[in-house]
PDB file of N, CA and C in Angstrom:
ATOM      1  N   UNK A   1     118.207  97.297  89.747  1.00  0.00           N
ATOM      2  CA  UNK A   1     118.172  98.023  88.504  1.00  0.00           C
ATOM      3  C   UNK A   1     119.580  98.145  87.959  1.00  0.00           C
ATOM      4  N   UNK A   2     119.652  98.300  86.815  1.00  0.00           N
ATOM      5  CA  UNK A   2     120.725  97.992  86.134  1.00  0.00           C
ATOM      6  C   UNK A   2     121.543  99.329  85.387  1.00  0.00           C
ATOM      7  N   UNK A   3     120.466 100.783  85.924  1.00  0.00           N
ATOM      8  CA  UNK A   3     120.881 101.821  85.158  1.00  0.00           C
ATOM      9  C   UNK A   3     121.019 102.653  86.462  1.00  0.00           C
ATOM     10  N   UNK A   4     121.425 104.116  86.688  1.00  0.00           N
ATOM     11  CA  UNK A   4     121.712 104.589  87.672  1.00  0.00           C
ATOM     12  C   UNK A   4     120.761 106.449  87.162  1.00  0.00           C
ATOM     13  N   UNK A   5     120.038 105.812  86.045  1.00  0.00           N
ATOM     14  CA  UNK A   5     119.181 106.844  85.480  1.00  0.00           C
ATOM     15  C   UNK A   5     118.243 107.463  86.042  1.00  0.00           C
ATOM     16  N   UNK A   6     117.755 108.677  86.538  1.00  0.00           N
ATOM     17  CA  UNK A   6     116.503 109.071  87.190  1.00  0.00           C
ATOM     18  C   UNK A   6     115.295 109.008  86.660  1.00  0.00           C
ATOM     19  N   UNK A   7     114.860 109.322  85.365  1.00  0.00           N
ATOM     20  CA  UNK A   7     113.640 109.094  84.405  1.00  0.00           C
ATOM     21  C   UNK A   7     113.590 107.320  84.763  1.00  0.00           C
ATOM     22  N   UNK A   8     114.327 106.560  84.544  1.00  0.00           N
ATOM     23  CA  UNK A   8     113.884 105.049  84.752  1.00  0.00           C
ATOM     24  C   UNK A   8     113.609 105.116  86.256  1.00  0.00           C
ATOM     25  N   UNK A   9     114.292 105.050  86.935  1.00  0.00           N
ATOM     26  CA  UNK A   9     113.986 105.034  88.413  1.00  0.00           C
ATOM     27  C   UNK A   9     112.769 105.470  88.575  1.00  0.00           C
ATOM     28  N   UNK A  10     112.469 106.270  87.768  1.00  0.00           N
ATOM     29  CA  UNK A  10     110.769 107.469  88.287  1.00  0.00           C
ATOM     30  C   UNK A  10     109.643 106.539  87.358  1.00  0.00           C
ATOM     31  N   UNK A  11     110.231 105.921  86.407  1.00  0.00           N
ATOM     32  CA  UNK A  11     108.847 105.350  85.385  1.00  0.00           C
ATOM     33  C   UNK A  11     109.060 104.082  86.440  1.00  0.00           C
ATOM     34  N   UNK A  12     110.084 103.694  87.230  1.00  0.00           N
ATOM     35  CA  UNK A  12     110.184 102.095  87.586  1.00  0.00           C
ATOM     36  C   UNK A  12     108.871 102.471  89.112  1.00  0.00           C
ATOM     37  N   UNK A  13     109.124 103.436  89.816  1.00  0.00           N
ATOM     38  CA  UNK A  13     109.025 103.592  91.299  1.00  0.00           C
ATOM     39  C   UNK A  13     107.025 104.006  90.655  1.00  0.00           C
ATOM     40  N   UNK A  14     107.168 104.621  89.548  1.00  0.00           N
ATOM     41  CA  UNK A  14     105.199 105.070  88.837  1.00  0.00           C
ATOM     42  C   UNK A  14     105.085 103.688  88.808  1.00  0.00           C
ATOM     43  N   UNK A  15     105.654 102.242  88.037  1.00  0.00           N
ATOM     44  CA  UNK A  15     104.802 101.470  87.702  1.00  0.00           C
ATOM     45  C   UNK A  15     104.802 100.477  88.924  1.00  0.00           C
ATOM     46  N   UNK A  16     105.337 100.392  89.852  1.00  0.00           N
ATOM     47  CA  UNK A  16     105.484 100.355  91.125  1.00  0.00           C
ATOM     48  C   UNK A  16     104.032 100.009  92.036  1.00  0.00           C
ATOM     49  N   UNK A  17     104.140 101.448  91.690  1.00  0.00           N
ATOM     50  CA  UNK A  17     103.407 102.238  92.941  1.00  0.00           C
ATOM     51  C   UNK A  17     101.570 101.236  92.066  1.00  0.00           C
ATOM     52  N   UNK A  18     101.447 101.621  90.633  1.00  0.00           N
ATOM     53  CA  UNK A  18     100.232 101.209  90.137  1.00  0.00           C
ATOM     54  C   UNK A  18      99.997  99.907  90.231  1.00  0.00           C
ATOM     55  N   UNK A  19     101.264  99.060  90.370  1.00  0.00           N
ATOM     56  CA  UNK A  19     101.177  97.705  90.509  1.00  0.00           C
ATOM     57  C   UNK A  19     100.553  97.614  92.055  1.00  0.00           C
ATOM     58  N   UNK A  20     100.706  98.035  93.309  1.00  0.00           N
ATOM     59  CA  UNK A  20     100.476  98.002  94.613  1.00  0.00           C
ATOM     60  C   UNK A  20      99.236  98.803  94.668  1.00  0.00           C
ATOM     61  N   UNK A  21      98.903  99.378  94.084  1.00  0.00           N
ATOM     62  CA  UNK A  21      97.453  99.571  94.042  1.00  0.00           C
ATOM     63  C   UNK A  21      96.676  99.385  93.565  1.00  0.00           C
ATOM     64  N   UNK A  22      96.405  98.346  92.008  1.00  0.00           N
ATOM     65  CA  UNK A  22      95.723  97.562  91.569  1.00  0.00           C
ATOM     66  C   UNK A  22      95.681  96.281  92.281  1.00  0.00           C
ATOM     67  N   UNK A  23      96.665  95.581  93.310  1.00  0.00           N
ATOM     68  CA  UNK A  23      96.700  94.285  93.847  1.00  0.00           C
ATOM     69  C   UNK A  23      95.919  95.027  94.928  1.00  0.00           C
ATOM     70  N   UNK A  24      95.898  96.156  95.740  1.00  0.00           N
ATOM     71  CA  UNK A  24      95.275  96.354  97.174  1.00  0.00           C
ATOM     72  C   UNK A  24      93.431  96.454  96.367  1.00  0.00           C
ATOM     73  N   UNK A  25      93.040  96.955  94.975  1.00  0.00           N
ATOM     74  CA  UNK A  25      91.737  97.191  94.625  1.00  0.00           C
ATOM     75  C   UNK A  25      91.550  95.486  94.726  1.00  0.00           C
ATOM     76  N   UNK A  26      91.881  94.666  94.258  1.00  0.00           N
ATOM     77  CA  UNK A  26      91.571  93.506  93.985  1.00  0.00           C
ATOM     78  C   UNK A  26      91.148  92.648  95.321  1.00  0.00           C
ATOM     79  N   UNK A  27      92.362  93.111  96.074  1.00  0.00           N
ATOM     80  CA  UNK A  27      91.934  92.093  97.523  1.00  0.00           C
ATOM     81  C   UNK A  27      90.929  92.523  98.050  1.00  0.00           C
ATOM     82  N   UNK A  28      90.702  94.196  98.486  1.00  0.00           N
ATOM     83  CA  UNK A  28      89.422  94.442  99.014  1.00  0.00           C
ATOM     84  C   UNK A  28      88.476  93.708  98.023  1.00  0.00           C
ATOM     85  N   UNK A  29      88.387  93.842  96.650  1.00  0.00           N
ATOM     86  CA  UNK A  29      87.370  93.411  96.100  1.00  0.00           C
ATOM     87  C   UNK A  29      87.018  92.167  96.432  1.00  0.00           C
ATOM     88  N   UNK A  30      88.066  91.196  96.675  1.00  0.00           N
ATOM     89  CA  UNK A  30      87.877  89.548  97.428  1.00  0.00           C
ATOM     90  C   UNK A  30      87.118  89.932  98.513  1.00  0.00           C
ATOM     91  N   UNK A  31      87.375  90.867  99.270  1.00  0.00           N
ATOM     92  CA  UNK A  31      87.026  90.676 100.847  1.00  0.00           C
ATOM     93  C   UNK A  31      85.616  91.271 101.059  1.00  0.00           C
ATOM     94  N   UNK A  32      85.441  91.998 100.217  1.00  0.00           N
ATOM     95  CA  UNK A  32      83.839  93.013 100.142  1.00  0.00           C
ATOM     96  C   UNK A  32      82.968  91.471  99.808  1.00  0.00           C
ATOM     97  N   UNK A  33      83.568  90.719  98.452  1.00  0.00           N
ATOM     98  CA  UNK A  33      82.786  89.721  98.064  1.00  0.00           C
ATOM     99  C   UNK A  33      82.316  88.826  99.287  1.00  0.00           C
ATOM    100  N   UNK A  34      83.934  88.384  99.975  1.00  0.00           N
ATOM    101  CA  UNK A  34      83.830  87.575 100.904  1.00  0.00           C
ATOM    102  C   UNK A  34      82.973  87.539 101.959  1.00  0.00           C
ATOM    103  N   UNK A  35      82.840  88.990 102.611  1.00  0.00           N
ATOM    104  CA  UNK A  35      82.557  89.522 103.419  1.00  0.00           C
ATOM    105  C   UNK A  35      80.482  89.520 103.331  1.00  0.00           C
ATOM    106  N   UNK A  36      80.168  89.481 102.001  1.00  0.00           N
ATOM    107  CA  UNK A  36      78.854  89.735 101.408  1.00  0.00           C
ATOM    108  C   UNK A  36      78.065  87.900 101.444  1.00  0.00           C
ATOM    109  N   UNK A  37      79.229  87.043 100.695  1.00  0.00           N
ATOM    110  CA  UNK A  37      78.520  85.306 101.250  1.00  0.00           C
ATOM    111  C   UNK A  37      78.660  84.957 102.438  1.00  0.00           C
ATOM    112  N   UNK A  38      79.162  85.367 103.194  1.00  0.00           N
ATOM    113  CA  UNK A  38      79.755  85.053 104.895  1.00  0.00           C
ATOM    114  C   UNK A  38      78.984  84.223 105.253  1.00  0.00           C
ATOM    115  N   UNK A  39      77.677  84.776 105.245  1.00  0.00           N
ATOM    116  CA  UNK A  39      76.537  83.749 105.832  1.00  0.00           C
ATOM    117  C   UNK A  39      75.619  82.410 104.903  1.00  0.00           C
ATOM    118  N   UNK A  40      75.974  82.812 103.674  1.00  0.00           N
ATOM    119  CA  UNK A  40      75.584  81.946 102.735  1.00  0.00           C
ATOM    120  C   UNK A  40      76.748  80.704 102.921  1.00  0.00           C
ATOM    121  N   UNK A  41      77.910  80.964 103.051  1.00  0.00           N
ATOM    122  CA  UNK A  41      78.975  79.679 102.929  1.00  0.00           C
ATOM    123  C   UNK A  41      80.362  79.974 103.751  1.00  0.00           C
ATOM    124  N   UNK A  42      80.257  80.141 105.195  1.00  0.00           N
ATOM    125  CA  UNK A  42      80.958  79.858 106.111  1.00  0.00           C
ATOM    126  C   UNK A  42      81.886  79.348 105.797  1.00  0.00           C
ATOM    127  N   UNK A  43      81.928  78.493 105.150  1.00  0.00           N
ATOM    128  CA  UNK A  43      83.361  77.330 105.716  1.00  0.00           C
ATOM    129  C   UNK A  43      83.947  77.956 104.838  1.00  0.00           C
ATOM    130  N   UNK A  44      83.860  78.625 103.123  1.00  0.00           N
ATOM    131  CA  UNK A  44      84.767  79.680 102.340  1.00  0.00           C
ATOM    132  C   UNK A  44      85.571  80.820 103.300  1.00  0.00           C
ATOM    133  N   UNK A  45      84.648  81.312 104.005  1.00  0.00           N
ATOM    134  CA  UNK A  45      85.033  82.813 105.171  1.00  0.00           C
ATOM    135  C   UNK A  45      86.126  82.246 106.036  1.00  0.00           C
ATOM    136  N   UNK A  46      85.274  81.502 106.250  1.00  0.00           N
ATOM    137  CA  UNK A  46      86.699  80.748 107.952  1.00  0.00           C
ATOM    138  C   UNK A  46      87.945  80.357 107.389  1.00  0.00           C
ATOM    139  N   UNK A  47      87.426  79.798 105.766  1.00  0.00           N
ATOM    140  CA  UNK A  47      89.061  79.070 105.450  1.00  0.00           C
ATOM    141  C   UNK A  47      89.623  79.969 104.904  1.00  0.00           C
ATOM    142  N   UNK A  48      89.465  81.672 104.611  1.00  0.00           N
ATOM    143  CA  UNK A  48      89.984  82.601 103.971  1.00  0.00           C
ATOM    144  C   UNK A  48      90.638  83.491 105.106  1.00  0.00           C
ATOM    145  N   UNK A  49      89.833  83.393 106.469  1.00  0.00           N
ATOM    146  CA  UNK A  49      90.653  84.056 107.526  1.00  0.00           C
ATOM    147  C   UNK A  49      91.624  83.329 107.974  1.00  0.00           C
ATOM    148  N   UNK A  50      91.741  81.699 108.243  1.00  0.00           N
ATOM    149  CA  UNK A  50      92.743  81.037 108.814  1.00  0.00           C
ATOM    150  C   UNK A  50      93.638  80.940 108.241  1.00  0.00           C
ATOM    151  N   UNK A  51      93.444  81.347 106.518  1.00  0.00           N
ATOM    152  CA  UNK A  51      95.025  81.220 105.439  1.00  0.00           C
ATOM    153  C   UNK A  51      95.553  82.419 105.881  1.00  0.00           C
ATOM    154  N   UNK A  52      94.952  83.081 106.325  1.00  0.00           N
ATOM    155  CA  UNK A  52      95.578  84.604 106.514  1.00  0.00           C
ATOM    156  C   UNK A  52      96.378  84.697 108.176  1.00  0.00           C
ATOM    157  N   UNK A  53      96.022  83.807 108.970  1.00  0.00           N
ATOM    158  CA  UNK A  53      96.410  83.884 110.264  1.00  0.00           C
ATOM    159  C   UNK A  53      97.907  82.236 110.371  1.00  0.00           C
ATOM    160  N   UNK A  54      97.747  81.768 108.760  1.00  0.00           N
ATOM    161  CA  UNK A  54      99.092  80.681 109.114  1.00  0.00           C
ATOM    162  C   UNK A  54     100.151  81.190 109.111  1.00  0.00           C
ATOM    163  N   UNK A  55     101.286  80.978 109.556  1.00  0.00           N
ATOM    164  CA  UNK A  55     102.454  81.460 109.114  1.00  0.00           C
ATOM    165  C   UNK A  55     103.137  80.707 107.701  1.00  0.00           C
ATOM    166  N   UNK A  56     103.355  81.287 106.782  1.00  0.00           N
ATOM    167  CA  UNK A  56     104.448  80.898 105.591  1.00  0.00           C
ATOM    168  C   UNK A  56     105.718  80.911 105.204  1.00  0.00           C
ATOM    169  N   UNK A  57     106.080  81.802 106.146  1.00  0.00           N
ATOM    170  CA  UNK A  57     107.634  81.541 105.752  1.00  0.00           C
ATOM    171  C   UNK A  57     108.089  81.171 106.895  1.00  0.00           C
ATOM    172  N   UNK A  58     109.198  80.770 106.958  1.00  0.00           N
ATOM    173  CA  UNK A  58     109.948  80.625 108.221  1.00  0.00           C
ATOM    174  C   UNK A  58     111.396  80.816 107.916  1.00  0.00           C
ATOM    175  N   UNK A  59     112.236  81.146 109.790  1.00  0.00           N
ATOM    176  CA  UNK A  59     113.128  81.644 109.711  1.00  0.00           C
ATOM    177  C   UNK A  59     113.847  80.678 109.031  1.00  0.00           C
ATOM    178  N   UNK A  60     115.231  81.190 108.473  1.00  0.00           N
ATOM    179  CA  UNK A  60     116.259  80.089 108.059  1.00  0.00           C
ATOM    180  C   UNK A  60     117.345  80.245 109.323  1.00  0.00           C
ATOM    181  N   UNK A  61     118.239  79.355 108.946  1.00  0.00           N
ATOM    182  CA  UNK A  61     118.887  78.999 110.002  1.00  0.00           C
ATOM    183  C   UNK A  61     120.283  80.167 110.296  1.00  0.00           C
ATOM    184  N   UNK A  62     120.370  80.085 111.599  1.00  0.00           N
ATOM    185  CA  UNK A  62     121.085  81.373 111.892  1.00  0.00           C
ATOM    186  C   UNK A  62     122.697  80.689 112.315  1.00  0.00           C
ATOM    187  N   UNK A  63     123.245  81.694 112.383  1.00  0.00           N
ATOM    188  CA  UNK A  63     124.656  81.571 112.762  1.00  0.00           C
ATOM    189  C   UNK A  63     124.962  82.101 114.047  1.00  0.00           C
ATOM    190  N   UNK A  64     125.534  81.424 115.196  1.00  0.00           N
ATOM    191  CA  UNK A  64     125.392  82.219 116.443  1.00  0.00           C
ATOM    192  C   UNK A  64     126.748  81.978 116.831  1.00  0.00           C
ATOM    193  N   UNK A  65     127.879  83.042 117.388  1.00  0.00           N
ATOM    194  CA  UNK A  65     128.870  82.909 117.223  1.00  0.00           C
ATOM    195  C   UNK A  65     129.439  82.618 119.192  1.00  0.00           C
ATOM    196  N   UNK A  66     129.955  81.991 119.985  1.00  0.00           N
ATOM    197  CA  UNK A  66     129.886  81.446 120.917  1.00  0.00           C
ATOM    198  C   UNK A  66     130.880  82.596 121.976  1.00  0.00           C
ATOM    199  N   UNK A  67     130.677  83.628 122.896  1.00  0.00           N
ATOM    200  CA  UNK A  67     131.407  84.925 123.297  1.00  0.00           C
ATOM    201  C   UNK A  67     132.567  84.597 123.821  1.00  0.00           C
ATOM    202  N   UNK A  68     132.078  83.153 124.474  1.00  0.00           N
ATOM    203  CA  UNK A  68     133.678  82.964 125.403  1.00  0.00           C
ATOM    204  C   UNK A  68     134.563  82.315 124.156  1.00  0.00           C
ATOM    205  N   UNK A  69     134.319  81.315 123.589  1.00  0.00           N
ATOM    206  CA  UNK A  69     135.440  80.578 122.661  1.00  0.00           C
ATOM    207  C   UNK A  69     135.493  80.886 121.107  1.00  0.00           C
ATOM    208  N   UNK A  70     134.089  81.773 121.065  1.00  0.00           N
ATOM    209  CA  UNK A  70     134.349  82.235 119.501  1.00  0.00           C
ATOM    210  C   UNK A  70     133.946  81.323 118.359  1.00  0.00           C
ATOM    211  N   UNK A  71     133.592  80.159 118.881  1.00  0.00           N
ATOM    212  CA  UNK A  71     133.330  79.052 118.114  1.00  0.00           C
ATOM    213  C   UNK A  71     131.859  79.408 117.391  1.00  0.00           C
ATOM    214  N   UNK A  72     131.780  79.350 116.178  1.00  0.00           N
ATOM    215  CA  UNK A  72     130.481  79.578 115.699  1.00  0.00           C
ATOM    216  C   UNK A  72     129.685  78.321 115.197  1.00  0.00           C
ATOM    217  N   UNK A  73     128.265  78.432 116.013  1.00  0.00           N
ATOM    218  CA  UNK A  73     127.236  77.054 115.539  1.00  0.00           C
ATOM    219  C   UNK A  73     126.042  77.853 114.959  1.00  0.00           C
ATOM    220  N   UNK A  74     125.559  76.499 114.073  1.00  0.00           N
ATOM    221  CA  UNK A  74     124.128  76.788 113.150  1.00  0.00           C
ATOM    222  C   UNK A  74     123.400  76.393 113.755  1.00  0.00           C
ATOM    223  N   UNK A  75     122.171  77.067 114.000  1.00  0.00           N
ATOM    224  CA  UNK A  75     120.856  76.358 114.640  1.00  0.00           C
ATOM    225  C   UNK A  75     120.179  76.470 113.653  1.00  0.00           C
ATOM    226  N   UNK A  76     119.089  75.537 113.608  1.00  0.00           N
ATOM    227  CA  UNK A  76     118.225  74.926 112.352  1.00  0.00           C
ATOM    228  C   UNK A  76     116.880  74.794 113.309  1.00  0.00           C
ATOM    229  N   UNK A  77     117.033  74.260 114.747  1.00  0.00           N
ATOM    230  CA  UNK A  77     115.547  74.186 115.328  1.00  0.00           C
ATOM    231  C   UNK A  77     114.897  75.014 115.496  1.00  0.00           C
ATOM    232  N   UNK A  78     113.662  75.619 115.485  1.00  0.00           N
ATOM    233  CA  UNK A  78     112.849  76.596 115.833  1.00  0.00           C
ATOM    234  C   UNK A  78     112.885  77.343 117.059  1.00  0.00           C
ATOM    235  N   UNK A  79     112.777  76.140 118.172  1.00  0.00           N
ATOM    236  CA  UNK A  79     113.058  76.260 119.505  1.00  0.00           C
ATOM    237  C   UNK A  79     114.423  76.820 120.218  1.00  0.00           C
ATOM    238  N   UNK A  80     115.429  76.617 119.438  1.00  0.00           N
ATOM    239  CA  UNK A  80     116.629  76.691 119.564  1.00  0.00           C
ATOM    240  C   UNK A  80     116.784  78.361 119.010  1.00  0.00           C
ATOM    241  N   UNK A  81     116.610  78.324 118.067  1.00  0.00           N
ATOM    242  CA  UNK A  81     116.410  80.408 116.656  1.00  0.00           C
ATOM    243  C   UNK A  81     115.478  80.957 118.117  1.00  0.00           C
ATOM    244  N   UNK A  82     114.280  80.508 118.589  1.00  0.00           N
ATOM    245  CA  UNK A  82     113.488  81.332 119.838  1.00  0.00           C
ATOM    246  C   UNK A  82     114.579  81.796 120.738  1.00  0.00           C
ATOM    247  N   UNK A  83     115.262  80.564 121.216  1.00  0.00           N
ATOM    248  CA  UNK A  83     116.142  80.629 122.804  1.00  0.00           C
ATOM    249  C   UNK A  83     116.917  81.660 122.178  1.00  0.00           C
ATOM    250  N   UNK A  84     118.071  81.810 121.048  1.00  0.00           N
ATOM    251  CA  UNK A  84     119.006  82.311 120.722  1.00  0.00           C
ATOM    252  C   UNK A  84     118.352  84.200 120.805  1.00  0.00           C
ATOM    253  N   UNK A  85     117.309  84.046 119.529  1.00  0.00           N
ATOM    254  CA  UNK A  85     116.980  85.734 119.714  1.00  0.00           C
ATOM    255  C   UNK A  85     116.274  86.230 121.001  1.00  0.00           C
ATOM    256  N   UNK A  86     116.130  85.340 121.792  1.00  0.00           N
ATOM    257  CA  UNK A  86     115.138  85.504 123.189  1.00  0.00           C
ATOM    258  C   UNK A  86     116.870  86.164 123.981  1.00  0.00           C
ATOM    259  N   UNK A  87     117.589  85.124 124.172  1.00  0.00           N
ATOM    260  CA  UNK A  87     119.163  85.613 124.424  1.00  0.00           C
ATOM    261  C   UNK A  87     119.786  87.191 124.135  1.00  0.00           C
ATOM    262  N   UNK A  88     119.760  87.344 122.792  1.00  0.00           N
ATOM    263  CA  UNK A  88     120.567  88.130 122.391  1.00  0.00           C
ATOM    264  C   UNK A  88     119.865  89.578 122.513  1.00  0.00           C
ATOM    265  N   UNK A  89     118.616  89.339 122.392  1.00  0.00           N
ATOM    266  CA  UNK A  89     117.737  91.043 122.785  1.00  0.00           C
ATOM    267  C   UNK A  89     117.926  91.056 124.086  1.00  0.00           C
ATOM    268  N   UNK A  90     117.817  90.171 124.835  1.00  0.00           N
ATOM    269  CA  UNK A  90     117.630  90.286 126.809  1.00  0.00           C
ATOM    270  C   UNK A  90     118.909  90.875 126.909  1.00  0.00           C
ATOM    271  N   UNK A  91     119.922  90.381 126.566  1.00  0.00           N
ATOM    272  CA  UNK A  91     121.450  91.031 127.178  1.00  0.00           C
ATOM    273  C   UNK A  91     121.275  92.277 126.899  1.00  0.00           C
ATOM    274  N   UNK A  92     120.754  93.060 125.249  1.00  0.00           N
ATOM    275  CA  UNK A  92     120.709  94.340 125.305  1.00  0.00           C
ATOM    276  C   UNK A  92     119.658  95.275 125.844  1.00  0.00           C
ATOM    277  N   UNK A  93     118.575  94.706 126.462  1.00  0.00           N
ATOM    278  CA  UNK A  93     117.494  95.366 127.363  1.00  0.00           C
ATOM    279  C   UNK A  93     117.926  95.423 128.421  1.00  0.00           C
ATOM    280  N   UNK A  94     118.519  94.220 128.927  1.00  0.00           N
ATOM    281  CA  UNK A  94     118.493  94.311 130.377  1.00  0.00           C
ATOM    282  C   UNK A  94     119.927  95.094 131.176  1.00  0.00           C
ATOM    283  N   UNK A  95     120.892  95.077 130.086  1.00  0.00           N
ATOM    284  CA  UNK A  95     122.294  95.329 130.612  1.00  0.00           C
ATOM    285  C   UNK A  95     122.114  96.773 130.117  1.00  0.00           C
ATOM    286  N   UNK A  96     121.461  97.501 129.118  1.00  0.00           N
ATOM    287  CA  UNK A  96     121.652  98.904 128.891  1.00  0.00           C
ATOM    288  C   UNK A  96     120.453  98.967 127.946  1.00  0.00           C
ATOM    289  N   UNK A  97     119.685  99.908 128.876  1.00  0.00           N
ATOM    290  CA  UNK A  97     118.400  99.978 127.523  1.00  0.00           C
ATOM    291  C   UNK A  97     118.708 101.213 126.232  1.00  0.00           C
ATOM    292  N   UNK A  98     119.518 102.390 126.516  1.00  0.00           N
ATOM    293  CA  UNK A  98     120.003 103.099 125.929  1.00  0.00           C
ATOM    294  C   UNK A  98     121.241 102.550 124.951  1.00  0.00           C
ATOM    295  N   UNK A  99     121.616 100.970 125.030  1.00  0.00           N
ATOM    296  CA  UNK A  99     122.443 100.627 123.812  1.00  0.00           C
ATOM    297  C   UNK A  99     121.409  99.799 122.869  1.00  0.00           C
ATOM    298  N   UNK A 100     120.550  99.058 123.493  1.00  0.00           N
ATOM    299  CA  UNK A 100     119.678  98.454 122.847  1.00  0.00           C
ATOM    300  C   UNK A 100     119.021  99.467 121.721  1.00  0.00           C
ATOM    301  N   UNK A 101     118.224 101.009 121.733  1.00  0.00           N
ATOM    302  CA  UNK A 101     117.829 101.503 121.443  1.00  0.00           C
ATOM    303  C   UNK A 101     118.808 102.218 120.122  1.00  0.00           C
ATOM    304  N   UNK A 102     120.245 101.991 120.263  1.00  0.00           N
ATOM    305  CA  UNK A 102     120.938 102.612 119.237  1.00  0.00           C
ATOM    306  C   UNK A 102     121.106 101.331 118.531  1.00  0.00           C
ATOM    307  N   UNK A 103     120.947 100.173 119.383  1.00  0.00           N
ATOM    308  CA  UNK A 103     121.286  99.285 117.864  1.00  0.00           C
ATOM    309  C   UNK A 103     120.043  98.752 116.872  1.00  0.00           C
ATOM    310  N   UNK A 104     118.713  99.064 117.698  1.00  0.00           N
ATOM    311  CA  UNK A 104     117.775  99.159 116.672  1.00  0.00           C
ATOM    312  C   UNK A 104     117.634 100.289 115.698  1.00  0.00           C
ATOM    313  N   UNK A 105     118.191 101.314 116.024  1.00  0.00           N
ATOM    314  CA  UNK A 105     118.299 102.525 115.286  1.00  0.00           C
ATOM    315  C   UNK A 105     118.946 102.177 113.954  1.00  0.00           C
ATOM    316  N   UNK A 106     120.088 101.615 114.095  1.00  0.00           N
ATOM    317  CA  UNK A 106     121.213 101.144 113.143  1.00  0.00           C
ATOM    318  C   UNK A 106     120.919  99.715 112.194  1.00  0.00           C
ATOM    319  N   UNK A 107     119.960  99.175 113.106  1.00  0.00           N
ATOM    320  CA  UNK A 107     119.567  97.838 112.171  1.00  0.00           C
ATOM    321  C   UNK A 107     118.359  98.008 111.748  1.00  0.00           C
TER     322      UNK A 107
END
């Protein structure tokens, strides 16, 4: 937002709020529908739950900075973004669960 005004902020956060609850009336309304042909046309139902169970976004590529030499690399593989955040939470669970817990606090 571009103003630091409270009346805009309050008409922005009202039309907001009506926008997120005319899109939530609509989807139930898909899903009541959906939910009502289920048995008339299956393959609509199944292909409306499996769009809902794909993943769409994916991570972008991270920056991981190297402890002993400082050297910083990009990972781009999937497998590689897994190993890295699989890495970087374990050191803070396993070495102090009481620091882990303040840095989720903070992030």
């Amino acid at each position: 937002m571009e103003t630091r005004n409270p009346d805009v902020l309050m008409e922005y956060k009202r039309v907001q709020n009506k926008v997120r609850q005319e899109t939530r009336k609509v989807i139930k309304h898909e899903q009541y529908d959906m939910s009502k042909q289920c048995k008339h046309n299956p393959k609509n139902f199944w292909n409306y739950v499996n769009s809902k169970f794909k993943s769409k976004q994916q991570i972008e590529d991270i920056k991981v900075q190297d402890e002993i030499y400082g050297q910083s690399t990009i990972i781009s593989k999937d497998e590689d973004k897994a190993a890295a955040f699989g890495d970087f939470f374990s050191k803070y669970t396993r070495s102090n669960p009481l620091l882990y817990n303040s840095w989720v606090k903070n992030h």
